[in-house]
Protein backbone atom coordinates (compact mmCIF):
# COMPACT_ATOMS: atom_id res chain seq x y z
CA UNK A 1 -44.39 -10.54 19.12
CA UNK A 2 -42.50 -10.84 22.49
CA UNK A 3 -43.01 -8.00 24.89
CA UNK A 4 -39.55 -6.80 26.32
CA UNK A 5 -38.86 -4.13 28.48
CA UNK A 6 -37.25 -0.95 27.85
CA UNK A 7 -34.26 -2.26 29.58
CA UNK A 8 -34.05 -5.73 28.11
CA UNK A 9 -34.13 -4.30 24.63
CA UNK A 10 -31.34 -1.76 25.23
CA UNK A 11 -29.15 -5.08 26.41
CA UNK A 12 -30.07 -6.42 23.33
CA UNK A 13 -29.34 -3.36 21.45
CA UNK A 14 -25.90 -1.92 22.65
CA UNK A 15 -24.73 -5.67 24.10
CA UNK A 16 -25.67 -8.63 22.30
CA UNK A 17 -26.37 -6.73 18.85
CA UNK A 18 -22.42 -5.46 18.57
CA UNK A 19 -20.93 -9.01 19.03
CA UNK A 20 -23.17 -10.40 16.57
CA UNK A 21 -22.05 -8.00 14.23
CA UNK A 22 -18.69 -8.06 14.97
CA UNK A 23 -19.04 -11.83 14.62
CA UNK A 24 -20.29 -11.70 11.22
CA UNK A 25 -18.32 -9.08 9.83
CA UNK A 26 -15.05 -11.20 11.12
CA UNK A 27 -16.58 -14.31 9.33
CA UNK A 28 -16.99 -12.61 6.12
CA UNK A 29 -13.68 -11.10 5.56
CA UNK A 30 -11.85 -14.71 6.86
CA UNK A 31 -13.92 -15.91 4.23
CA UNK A 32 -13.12 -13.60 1.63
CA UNK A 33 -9.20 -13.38 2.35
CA UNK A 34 -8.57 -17.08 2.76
CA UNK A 35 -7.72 -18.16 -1.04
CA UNK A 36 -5.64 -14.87 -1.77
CA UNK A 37 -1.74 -14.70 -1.91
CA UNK A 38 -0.51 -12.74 0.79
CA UNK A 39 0.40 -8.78 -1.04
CA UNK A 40 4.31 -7.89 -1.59
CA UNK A 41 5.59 -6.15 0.62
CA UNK A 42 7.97 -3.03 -0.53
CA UNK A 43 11.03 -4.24 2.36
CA UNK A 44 10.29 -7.75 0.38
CA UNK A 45 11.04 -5.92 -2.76
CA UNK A 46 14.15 -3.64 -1.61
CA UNK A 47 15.84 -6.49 -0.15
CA UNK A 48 15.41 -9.20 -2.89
CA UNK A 49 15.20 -7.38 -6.30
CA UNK A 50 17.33 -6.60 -9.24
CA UNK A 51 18.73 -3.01 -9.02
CA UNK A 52 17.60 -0.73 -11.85
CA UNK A 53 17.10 2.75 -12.44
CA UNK A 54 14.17 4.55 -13.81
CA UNK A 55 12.74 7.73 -15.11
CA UNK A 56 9.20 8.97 -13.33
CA UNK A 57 6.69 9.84 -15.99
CA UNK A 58 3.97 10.94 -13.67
CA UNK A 59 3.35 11.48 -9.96
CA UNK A 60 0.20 11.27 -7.77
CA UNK A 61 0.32 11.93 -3.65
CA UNK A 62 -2.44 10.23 -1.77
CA UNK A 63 -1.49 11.45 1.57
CA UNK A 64 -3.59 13.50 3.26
CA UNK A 65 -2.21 17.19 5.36
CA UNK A 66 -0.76 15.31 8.16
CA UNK A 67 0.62 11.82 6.74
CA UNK A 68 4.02 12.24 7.65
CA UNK A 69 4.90 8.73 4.81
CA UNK A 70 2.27 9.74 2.47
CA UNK A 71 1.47 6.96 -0.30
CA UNK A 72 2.64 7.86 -3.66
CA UNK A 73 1.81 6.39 -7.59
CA UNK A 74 4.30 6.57 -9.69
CA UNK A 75 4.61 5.85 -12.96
CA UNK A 76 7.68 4.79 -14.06
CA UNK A 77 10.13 3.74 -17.04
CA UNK A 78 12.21 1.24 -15.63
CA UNK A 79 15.70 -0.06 -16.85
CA UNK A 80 17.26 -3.11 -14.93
CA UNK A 81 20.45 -4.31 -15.21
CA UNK A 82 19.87 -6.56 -18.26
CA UNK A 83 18.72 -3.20 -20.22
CA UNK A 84 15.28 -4.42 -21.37
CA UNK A 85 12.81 -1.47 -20.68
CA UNK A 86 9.33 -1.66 -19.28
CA UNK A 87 6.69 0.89 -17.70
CA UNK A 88 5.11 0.03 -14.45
CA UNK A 89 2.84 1.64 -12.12
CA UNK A 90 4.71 1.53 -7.95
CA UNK A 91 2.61 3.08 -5.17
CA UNK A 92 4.63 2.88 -2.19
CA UNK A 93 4.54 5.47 0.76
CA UNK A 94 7.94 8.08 1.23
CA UNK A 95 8.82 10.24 4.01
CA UNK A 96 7.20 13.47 3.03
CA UNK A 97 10.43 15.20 2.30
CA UNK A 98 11.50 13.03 -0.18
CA UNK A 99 7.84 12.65 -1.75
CA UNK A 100 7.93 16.50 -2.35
CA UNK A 101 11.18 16.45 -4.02
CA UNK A 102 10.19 13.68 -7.02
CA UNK A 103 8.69 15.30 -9.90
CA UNK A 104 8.06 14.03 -13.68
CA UNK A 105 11.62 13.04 -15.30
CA UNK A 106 13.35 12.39 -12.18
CA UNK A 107 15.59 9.37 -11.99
CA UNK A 108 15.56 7.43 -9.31
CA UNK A 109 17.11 3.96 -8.08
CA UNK A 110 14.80 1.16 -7.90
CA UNK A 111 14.79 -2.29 -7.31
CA UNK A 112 12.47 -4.97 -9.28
CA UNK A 113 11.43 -8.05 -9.00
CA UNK A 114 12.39 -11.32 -11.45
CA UNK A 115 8.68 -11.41 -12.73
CA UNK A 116 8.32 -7.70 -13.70
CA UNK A 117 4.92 -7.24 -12.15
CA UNK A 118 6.53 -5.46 -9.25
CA UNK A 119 8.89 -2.96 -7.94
CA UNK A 120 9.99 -0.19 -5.50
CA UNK A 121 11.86 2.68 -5.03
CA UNK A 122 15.18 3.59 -3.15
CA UNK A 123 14.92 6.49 -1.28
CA UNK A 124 18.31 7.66 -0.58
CA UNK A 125 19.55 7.98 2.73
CA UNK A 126 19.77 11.48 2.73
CA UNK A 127 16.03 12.41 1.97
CA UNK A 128 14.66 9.45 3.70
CA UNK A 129 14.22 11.94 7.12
């Protein structure tokens, strides 16, 4: 075993020790994130999807006491223009405001992508403070 001092091993410890970490840690997530499609973003959503409306059938707030855009599931009943009708789970986050004031059978405006595997709600000017 090689004899270091008390010094040398607190170098080693609380200098050398953190970068390797951080190192490794970097290199594993790289290597776990490289082969996924990059997640859709809501503003991707909003700007490019088919207006609909739909009814909330439940409502969960994951924001904690002071998350002024707390993130909110919703499940929904959506109707798009074309009238087919589908459920889907959204989380998306809301000014707190307007997070308060949606409750179970609300309607709300939405907007939803071609596929159907993703959508997002309109908060209306108004509430959006």
């Amino acid at each position: 075993m090689i004899a270091l001092s008390q010094v040398q091993a607190l170098v080693i410890l609380f200098v050398l020790l953190p970068f390797l970490v951080a190192a490794g840690v970097i290199a594993f997530i790289s290597w776990r994130s490289s082969g996924d499609p990059p997640p859709v973003r809501t503003s991707d959503i909003l700007a490019t999807g088919e207006t609909g409306h739909a009814e909330i059938l439940a409502i969960r707030s994951f924001g904690g006491l002071f998350d002024t855009r707390p993130m909110v599931r919703l499940d929904l009943r959506i109707t798009p223009q074309d009238g087919s009708v589908f459920d889907l789970q959204v989380t998306q986050s809301f000014p707190r405001p307007y997070a308060r004031s949606l409750k179970p059978g609300d309607r709300v405006e939405v907007r939803v992508l071609a596929d159907r595997a993703h959508a997002a709600v309109v908060a209306s000017p108004a509430e959006d403070t």
